[in-house]
Protein backbone atom coordinates (compact mmCIF):
# COMPACT_ATOMS: atom_id res chain seq x y z
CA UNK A 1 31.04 39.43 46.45
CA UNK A 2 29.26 41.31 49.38
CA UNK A 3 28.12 40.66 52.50
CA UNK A 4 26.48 42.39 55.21
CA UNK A 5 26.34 42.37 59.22
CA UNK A 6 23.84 44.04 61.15
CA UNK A 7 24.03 43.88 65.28
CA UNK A 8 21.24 45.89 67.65
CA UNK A 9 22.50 47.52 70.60
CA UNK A 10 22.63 44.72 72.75
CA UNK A 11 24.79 42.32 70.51
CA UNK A 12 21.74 40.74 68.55
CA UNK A 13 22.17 40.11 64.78
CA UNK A 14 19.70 42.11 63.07
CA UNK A 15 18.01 41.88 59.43
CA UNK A 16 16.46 45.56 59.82
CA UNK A 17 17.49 48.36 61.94
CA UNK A 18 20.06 47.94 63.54
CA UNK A 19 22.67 50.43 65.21
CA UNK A 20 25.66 48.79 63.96
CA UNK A 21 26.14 47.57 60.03
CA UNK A 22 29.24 46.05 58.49
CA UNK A 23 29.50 45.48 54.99
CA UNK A 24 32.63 43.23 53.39
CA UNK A 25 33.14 43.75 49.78
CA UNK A 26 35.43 41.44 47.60
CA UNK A 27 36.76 38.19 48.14
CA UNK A 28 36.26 36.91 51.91
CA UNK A 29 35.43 33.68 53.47
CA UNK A 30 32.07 33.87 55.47
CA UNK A 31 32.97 32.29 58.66
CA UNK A 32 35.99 34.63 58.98
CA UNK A 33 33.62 37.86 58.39
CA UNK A 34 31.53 36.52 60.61
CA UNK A 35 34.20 36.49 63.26
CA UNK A 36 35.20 39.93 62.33
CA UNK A 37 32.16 41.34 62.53
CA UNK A 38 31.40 40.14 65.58
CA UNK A 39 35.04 41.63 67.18
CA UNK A 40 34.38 44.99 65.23
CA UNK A 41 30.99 45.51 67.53
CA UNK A 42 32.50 44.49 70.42
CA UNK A 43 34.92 47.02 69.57
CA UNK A 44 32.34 49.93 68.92
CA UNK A 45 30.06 48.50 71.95
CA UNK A 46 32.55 49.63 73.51
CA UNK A 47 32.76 53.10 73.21
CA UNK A 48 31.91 55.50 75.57
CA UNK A 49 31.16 58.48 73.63
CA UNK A 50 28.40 58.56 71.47
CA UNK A 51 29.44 60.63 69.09
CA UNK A 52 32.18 58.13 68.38
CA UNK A 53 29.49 55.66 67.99
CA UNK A 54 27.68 57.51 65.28
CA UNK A 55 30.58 58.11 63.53
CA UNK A 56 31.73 54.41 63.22
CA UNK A 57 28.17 52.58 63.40
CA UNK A 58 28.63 51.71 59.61
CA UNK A 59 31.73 50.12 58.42
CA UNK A 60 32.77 48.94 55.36
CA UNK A 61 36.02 46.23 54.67
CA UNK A 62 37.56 46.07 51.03
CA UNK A 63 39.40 43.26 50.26
């Protein structure tokens, strides 16, 4: 199973281009992704360099 998360820069979920993309692979309820997702931008919204930003603006969770 996959399933993908895509926020723009100002916390809206996007179905393009977005800044930030998070993509679960394997077995993972949706509403508990969702959550996750949400707390892993929050997390990279808030960082202040944007060279870390780059660097972590894709994510993906194996479970």
């Amino acid at each position: 199973m996959r399933m993908q998360f895509a926020f723009t820069e100002d916390g809206r979920r996007a179905d393009g281009q977005a800044e930030f993309t998070i993509t679960y692979v394997g077995r993972i309820n949706r509403k508990a992704a969702e959550a996750d997702a949400r707390r892993r931008f929050e997390e990279w919204a808030s960082l202040r360099s944007p060279l870390a930003r780059r660097w972590s603006s894709n994510q993906v969770v194996v479970s």
